[in-house]
Protein backbone atom coordinates (compact mmCIF):
# COMPACT_ATOMS: atom_id res chain seq x y z
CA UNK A 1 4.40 -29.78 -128.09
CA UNK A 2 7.28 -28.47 -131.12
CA UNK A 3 5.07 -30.81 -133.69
CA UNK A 4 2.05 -29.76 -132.43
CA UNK A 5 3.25 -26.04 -132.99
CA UNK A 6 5.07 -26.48 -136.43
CA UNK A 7 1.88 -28.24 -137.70
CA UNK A 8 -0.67 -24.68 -136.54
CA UNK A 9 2.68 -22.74 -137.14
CA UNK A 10 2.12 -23.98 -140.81
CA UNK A 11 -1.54 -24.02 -141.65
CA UNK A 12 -1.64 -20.37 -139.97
CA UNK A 13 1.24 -19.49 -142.71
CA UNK A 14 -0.77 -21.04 -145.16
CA UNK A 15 -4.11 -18.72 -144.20
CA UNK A 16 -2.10 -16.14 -144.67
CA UNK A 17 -1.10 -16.84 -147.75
CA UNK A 18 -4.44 -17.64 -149.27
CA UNK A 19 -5.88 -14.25 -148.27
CA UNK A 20 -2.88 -13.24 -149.81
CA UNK A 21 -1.37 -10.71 -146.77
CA UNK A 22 1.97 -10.04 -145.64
CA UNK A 23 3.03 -11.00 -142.13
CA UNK A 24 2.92 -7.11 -141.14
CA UNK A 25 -0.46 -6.72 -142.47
CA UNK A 26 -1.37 -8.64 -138.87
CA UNK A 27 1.08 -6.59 -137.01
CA UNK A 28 -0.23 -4.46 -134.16
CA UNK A 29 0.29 -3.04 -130.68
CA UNK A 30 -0.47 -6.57 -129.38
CA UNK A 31 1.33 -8.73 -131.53
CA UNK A 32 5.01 -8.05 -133.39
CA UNK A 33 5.83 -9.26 -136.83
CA UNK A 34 8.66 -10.88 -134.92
CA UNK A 35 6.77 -12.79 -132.84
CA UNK A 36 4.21 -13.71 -135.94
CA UNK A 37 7.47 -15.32 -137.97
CA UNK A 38 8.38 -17.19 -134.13
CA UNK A 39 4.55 -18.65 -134.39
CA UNK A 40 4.71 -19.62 -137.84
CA UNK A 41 7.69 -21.42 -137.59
CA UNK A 42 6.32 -23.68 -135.28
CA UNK A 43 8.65 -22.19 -132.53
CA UNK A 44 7.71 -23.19 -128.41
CA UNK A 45 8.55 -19.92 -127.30
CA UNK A 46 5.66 -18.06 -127.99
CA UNK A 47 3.09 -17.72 -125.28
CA UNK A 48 -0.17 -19.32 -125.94
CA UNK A 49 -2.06 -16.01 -125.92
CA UNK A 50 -0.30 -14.83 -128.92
CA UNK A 51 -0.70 -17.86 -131.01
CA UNK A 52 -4.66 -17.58 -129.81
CA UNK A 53 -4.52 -14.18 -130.99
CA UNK A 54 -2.91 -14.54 -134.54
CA UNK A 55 -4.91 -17.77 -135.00
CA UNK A 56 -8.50 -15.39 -133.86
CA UNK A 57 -6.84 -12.37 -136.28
CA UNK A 58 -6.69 -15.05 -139.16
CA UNK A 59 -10.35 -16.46 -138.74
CA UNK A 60 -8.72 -19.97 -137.47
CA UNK A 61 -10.50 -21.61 -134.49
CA UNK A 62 -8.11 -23.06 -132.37
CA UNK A 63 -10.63 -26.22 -131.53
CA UNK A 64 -9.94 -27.83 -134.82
CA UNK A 65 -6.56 -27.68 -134.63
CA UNK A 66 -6.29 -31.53 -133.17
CA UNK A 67 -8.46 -32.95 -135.91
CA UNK A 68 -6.30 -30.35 -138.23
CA UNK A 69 -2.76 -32.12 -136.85
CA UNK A 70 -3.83 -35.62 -137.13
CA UNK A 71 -5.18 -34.57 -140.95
CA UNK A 72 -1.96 -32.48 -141.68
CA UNK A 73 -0.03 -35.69 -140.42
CA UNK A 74 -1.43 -37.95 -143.23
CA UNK A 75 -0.78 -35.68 -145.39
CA UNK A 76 2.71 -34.95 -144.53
CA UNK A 77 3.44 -38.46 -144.54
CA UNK A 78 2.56 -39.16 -147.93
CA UNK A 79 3.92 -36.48 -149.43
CA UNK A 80 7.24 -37.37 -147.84
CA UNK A 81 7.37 -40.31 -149.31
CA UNK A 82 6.17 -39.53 -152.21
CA UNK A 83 9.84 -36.91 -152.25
CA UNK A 84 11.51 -40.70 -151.08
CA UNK A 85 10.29 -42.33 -153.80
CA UNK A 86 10.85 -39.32 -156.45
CA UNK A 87 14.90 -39.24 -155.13
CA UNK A 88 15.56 -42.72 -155.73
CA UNK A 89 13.82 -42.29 -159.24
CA UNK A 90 16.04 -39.67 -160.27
CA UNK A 91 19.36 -40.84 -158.95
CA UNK A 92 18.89 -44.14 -160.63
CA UNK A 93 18.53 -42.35 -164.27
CA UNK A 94 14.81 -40.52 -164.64
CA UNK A 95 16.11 -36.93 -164.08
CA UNK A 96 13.74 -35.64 -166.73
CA UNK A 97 10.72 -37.26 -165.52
CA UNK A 98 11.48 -37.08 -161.76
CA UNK A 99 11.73 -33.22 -163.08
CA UNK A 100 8.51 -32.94 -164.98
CA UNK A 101 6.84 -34.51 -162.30
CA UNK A 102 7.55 -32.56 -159.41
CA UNK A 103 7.31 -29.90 -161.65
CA UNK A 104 3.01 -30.57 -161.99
CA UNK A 105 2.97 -31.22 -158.46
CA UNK A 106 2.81 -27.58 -157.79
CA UNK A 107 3.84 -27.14 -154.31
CA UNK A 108 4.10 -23.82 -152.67
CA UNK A 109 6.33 -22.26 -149.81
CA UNK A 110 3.18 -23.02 -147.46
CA UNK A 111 4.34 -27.12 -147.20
CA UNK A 112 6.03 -27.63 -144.48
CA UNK A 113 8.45 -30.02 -146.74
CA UNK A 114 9.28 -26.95 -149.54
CA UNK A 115 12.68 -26.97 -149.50
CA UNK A 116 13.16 -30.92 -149.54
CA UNK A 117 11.40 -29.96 -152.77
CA UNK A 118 13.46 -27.28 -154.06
CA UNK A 119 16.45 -29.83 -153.25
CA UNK A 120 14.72 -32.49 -155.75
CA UNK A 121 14.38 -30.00 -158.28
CA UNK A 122 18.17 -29.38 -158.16
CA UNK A 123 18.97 -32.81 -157.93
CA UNK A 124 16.85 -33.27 -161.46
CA UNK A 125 18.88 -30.55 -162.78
CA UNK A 126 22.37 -31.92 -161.52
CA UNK A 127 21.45 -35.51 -162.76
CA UNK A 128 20.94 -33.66 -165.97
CA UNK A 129 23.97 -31.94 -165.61
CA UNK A 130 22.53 -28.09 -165.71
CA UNK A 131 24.66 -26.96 -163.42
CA UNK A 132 24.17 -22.91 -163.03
CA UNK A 133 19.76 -24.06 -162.86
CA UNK A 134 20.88 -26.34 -159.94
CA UNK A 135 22.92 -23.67 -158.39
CA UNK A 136 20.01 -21.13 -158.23
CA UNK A 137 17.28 -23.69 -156.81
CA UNK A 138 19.85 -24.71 -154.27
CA UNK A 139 20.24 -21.64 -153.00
CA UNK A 140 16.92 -20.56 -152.63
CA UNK A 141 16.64 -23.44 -150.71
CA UNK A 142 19.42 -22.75 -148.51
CA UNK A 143 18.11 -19.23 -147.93
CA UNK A 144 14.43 -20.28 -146.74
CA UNK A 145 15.36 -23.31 -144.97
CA UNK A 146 15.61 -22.30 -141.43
CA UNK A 147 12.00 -21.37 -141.77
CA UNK A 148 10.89 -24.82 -141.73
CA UNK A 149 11.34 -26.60 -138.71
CA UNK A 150 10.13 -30.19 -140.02
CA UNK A 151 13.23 -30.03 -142.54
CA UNK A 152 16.29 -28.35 -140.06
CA UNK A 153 16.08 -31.67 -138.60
CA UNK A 154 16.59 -33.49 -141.62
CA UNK A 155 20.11 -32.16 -142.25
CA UNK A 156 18.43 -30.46 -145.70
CA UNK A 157 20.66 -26.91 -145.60
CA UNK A 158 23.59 -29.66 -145.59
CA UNK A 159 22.66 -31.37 -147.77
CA UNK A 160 21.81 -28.95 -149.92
CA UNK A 161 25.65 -26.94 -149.51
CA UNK A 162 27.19 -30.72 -150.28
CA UNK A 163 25.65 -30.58 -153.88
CA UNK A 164 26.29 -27.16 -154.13
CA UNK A 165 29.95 -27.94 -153.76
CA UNK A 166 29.55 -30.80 -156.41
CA UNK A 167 28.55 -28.42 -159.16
CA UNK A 168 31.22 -26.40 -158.54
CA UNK A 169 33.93 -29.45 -158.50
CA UNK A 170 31.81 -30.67 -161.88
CA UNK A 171 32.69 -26.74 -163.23
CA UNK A 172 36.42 -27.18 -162.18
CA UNK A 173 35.89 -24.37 -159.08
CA UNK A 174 37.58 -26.17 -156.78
CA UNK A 175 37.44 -23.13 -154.41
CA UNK A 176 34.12 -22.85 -154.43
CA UNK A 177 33.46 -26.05 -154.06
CA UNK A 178 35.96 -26.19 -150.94
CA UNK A 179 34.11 -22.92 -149.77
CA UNK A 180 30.41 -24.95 -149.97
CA UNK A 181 31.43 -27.94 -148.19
CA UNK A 182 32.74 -26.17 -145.56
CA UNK A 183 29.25 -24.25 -145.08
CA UNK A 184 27.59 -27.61 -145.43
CA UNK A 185 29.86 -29.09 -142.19
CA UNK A 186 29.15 -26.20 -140.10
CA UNK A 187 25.57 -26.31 -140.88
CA UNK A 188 25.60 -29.59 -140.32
CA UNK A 189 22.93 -31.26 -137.24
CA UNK A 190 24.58 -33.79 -134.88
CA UNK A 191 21.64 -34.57 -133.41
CA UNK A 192 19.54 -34.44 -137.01
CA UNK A 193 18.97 -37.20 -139.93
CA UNK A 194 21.52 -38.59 -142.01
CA UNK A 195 24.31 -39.26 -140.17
CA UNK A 196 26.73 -40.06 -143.35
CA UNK A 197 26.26 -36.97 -144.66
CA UNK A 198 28.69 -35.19 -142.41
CA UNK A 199 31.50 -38.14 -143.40
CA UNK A 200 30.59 -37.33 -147.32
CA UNK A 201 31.22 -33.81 -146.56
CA UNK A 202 34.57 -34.29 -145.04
CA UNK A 203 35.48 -36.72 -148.16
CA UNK A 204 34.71 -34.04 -150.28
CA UNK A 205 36.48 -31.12 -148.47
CA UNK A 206 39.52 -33.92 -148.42
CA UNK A 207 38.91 -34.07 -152.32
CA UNK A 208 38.42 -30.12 -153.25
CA UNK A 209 41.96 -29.72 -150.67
CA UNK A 210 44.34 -32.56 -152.76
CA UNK A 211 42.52 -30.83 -156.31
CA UNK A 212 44.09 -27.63 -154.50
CA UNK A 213 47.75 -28.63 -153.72
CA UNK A 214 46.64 -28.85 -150.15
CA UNK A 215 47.40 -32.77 -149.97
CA UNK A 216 48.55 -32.92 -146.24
CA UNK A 217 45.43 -31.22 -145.28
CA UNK A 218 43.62 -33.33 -147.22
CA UNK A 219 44.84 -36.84 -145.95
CA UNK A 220 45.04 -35.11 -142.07
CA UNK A 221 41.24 -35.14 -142.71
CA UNK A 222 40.73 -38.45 -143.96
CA UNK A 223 42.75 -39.76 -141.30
CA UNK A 224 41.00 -38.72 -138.74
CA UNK A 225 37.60 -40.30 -140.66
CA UNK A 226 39.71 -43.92 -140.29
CA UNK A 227 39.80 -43.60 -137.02
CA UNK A 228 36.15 -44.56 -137.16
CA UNK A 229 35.87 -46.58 -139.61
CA UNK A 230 34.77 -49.54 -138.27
CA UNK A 231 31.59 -47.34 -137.33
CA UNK A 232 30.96 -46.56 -140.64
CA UNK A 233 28.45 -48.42 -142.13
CA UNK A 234 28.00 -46.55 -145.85
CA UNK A 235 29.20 -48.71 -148.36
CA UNK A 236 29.39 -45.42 -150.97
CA UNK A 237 31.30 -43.23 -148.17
CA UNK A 238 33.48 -46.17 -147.22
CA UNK A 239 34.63 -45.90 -150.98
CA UNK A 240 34.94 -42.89 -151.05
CA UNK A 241 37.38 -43.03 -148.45
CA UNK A 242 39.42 -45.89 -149.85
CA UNK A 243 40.01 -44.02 -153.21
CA UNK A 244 40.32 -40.36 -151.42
CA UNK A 245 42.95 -41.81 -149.25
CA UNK A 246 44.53 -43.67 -152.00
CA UNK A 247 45.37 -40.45 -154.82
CA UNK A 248 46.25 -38.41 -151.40
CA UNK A 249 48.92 -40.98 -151.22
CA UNK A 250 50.35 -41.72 -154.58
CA UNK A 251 50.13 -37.12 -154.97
CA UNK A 252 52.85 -37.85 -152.11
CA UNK A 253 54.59 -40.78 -153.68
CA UNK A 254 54.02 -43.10 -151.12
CA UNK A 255 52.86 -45.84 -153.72
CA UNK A 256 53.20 -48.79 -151.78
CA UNK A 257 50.54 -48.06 -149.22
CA UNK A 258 48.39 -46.55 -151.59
CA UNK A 259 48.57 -49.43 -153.13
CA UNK A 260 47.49 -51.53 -150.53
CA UNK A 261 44.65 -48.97 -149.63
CA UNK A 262 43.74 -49.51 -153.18
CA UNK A 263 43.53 -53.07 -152.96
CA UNK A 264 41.68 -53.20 -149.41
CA UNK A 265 38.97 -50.79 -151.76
CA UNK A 266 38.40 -53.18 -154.72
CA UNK A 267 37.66 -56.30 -152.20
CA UNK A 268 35.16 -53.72 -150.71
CA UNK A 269 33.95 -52.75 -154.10
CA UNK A 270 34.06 -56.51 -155.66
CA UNK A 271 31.99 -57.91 -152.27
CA UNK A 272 29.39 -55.14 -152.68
CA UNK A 273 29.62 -55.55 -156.66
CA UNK A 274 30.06 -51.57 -157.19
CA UNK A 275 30.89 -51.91 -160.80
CA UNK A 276 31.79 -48.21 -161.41
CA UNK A 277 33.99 -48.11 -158.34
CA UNK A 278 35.45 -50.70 -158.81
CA UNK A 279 36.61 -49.27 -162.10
CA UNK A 280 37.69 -46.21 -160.73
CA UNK A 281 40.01 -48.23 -158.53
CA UNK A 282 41.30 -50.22 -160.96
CA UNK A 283 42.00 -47.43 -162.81
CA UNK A 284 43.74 -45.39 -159.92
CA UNK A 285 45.45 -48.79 -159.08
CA UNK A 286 47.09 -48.38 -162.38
CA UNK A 287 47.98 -45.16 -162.04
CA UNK A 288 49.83 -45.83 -158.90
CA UNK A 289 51.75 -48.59 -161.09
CA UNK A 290 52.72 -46.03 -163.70
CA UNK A 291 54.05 -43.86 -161.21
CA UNK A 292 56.31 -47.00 -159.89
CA UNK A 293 57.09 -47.66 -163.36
CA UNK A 294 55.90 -50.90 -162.56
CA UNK A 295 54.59 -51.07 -166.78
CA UNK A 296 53.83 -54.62 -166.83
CA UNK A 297 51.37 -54.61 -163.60
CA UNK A 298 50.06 -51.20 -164.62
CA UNK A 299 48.81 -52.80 -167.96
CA UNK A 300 47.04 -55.50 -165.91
CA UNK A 301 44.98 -52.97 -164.03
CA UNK A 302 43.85 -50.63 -167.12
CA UNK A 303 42.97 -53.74 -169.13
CA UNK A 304 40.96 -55.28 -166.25
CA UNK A 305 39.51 -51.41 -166.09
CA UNK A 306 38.46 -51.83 -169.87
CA UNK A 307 37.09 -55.25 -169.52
CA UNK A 308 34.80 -53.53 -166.58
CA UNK A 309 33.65 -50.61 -169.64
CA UNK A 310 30.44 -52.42 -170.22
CA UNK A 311 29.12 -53.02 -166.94
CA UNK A 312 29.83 -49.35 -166.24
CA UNK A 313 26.92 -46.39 -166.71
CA UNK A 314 28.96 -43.60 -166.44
CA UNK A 315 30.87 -43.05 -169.59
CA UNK A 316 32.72 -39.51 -168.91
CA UNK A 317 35.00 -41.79 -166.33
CA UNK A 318 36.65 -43.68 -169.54
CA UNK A 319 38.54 -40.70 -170.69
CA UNK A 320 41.00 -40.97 -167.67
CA UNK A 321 41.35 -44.56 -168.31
CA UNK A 322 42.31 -44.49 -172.35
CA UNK A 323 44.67 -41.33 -171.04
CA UNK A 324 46.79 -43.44 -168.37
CA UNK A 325 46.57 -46.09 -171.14
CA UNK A 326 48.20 -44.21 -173.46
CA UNK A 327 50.93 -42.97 -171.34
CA UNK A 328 51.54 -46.68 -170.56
CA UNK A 329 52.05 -47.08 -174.29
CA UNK A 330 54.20 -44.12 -174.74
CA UNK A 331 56.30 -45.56 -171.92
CA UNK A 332 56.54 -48.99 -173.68
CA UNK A 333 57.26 -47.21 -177.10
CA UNK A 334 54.52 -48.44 -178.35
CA UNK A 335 53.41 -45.87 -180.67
CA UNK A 336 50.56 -47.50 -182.50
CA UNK A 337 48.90 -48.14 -179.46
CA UNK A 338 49.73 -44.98 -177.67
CA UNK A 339 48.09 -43.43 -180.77
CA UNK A 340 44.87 -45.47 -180.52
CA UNK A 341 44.03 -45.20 -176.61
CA UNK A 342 44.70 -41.46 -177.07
CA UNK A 343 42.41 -40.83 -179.66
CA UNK A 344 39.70 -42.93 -177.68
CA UNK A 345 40.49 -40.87 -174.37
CA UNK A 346 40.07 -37.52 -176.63
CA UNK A 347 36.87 -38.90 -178.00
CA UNK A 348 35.45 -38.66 -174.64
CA UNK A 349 36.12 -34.93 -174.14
CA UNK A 350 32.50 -34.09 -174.67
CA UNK A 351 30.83 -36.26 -172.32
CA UNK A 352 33.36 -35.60 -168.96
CA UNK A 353 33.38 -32.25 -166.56
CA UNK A 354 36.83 -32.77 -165.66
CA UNK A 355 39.06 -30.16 -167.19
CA UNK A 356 42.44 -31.65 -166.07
CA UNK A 357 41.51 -34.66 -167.49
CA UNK A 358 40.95 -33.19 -171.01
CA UNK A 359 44.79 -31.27 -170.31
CA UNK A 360 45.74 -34.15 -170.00
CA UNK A 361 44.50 -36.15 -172.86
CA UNK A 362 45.73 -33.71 -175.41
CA UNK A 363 49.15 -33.50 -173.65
CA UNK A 364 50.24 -36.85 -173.15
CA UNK A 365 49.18 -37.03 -177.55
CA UNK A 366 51.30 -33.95 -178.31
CA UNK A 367 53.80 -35.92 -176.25
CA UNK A 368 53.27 -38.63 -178.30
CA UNK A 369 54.12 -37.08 -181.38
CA UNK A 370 57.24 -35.08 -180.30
CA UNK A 371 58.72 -38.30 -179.44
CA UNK A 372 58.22 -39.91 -182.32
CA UNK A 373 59.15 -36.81 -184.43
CA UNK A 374 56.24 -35.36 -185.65
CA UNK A 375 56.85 -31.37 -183.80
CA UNK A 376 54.08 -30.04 -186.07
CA UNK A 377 51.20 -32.17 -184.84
CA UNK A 378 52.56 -32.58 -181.73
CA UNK A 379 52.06 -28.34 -181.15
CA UNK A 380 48.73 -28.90 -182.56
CA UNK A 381 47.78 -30.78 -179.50
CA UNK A 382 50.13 -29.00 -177.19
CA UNK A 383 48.02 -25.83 -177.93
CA UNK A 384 44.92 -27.13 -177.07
CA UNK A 385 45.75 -27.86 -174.17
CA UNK A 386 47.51 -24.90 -173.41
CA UNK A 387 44.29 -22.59 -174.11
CA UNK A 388 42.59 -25.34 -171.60
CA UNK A 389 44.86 -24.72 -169.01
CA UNK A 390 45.05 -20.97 -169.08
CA UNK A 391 41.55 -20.55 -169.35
CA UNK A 392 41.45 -22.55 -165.88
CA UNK A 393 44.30 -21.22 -164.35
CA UNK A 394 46.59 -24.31 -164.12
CA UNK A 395 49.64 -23.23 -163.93
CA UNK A 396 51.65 -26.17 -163.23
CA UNK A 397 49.87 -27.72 -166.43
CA UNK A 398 51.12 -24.42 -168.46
CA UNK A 399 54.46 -24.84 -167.28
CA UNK A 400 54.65 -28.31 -167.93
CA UNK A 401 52.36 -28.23 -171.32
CA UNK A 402 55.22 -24.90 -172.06
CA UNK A 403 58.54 -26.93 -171.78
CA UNK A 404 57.49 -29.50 -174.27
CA UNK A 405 56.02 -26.81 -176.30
CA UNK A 406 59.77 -25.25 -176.55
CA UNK A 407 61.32 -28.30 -177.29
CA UNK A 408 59.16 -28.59 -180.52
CA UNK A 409 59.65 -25.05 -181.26
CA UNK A 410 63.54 -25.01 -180.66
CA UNK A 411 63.37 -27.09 -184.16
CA UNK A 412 60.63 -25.26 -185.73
CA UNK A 413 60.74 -21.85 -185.26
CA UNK A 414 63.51 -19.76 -183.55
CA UNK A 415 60.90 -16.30 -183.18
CA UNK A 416 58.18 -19.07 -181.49
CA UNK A 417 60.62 -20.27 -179.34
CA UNK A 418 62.25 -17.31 -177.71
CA UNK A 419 58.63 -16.14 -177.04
CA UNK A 420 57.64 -19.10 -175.38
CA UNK A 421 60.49 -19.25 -173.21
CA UNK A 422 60.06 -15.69 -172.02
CA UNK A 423 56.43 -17.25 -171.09
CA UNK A 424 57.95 -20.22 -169.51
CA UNK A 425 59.62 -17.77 -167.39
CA UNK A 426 56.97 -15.97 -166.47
CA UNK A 427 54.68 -19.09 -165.22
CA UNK A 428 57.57 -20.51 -163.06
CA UNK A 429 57.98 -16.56 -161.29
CA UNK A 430 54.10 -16.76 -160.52
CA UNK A 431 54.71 -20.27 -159.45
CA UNK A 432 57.39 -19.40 -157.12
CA UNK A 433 55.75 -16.45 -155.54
CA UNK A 434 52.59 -19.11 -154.36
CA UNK A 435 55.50 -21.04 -152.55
């Protein structure tokens, strides 16, 4: 039997290990270092004979390996829930002492469960947010993965390539992150464990494609995923789809059903109390509002989003919401207040990953300021948002943070001007040659 094998496959690779010898040190005219990998992994294809052999060449009597499986089992068993128990520890908020602990648990490459391991590790480290750490433990994972039978099943390599794409989204590489998810749906075991990883996957590529200007690819691929919806039992990927499906739609101005996709989301969100999704789509609800220039329902939804703040964890998501907030304000010509949620969104700027959000905060207050006068402080902000932008490459931010930087200028400085509408000029040719 496949367990039966991946079970010997393992404690031979373990021997072998201990007497501290390399897979070709067993090599000979009887037995290829091919076919010793095929046995180790646990692989059926291997005649018996062989796996005799290699067990005989390793001092391993083949009698005990029944009493060794059942043993092994136990083992196995414990220690995988032992992983079980460690994930839910450091998703809910122990990162640092899920870390330290698997840390003195010491486990080798011999376990048959090492890179579920390796994937906890960089879990620890994402939770913690130490990105390029959970990047390198990821992909070591990845790499030695399809060496352990036990965990192909388990969907780990995709698992492993969806937060892989998540630190890149978290470092503004939306690329990357496009690039990872995509490895993590091919990779991905129909016939293997967690089933709503695959939908997560999609969510994300859908995501990473609308960050990348791609939007009709983006909402081709969640509407396909409603097609099954009813099928989909995930309460967290069900949101996910609401909300994708929802900014696909107001990027394409079609407010009014985003806004009803919005709505359908918070009654999911509200039912299964999800207090920071719910946020979030209050928040987007909003910003669908603003859009509309609907001002009066917008303000509804950002000050039901603030009166949400405290029963929210996640405090890098309130930046977005004092942003939208103050572009309401700026809207309504209400300065005061414009000037107030802005300063609370930029207060936020060390605790979120998203760039564009940041752009955005320091914009829409160097807006602020130009329209009430102020051209000095309002290029003050303009600026640092400019650097922002170029040092991420968006260039529809530049060219938009650029025209309001030459309106202030045309007042202030004649020299500054000129020179930043030859750069104007220059962002909208690059623009136009992407078209």
């Amino acid at each position: 039997m496949l367990a039966d094998r991946v079970l010997l496959g393992t404690q031979l690779r373990k021997m072998r290990k201990e007497q501290k010898k390399r897979q070709e040190d067993f090599a000979d005219e009887m037995i290829s270092i091919a076919t010793i990998s095929l046995i180790e992994r646990g692989l059926p294809n291997v005649k018996e004979e062989k796996v005799e052999y290699y067990a005989d060449k390793l001092g391993f009597r083949l009698e005990e390996a029944p009493n060794l499986a059942e043993e092994e089992r136990k083992k196995e068993r414990l220690f995988l829930f032992h992983l079980y128990a460690m994930y839910d520890q450091v998703d809910l908020g122990e990162a640092a002492e899920g870390f330290t602990k698997l840390k003195k648990m010491d486990i080798h490459d011999t376990n048959p469960y090492y890179p579920v391991y390796l994937y906890l590790m960089a879990r620890c480290k994402i939770m913690q947010r130490e990105f390029p750490p959970a990047q390198r433990i990821l992909s070591e994972a990845i790499l030695c993965i399809d060496k352990y039978p036990l965990v192909v099943k388990m969907n780990t390599k995709s698992l492993c390539y969806y937060d892989l794409s998540k630190t890149f989204f978290y470092n503004n590489d939306f690329r990357n992150a496009l690039s990872y998810a995509e490895e993590g749906i091919k990779a991905f075991q129909t016939n293997g464990e967690k089933k709503y990883l695959l939908y997560s996957l999609l969510i994300s590529k859908s995501l990473y494609l609308n960050r990348l200007h791609r939007s009709e690819e983006a909402l081709n691929i969640i509407d396909d995923l409603w097609e099954n919806i009813d099928s989909i039992k995930n309460i967290f990927v069900l949101l996910n789809m609401y909300e994708s499906k929802s900014s696909i739609l107001q990027t394409q101005q079609r407010y009014e059903e985003a806004i009803i996709i919005t709505k359908e989301g918070l009654e999911l969100a509200r039912y299964n109390l999800f207090n920071d999704r719910s946020f979030d789509l209050w928040v987007l609800l909003g910003r669908i509002y603003l859009c509309k220039k609907s001002l009066e329902e917008a303000e509804i939804c950002f000050l039901t989003a603030i009166s949400l703040k405290k029963r929210v964890d996640k405090d890098y998501l309130f930046m977005n919401l004092h942003t939208q907030l103050g572009r309401l304000y700026i809207m309504s010509k209400r300065w005061n207040e414009a000037k107030k949620a802005l300063t609370e969104a930029i207060s936020y700027k060390e605790k979120t990953y998203d760039n564009e959000h940041i752009i955005s905060s320091f914009y829409y207050m160097g807006y602020l300021f130009r329209e009430i006068g102020e051209m000095s402080m309002a290029m003050k902000y303009f600026q640092q948002a400019q650097q922002l932008a170029k040092e991420h490459d968006y260039q529809e931010y530049q060219h938009k943070i650029h025209l309001e930087m030459a309106k202030c200028l045309k007042s202030l400085d004649q020299k500054q001007f000129i020179n930043c509408l030859v750069d104007l000029f220059e962002i909208e040719l690059e623009l136009v040659s992407k078209l």
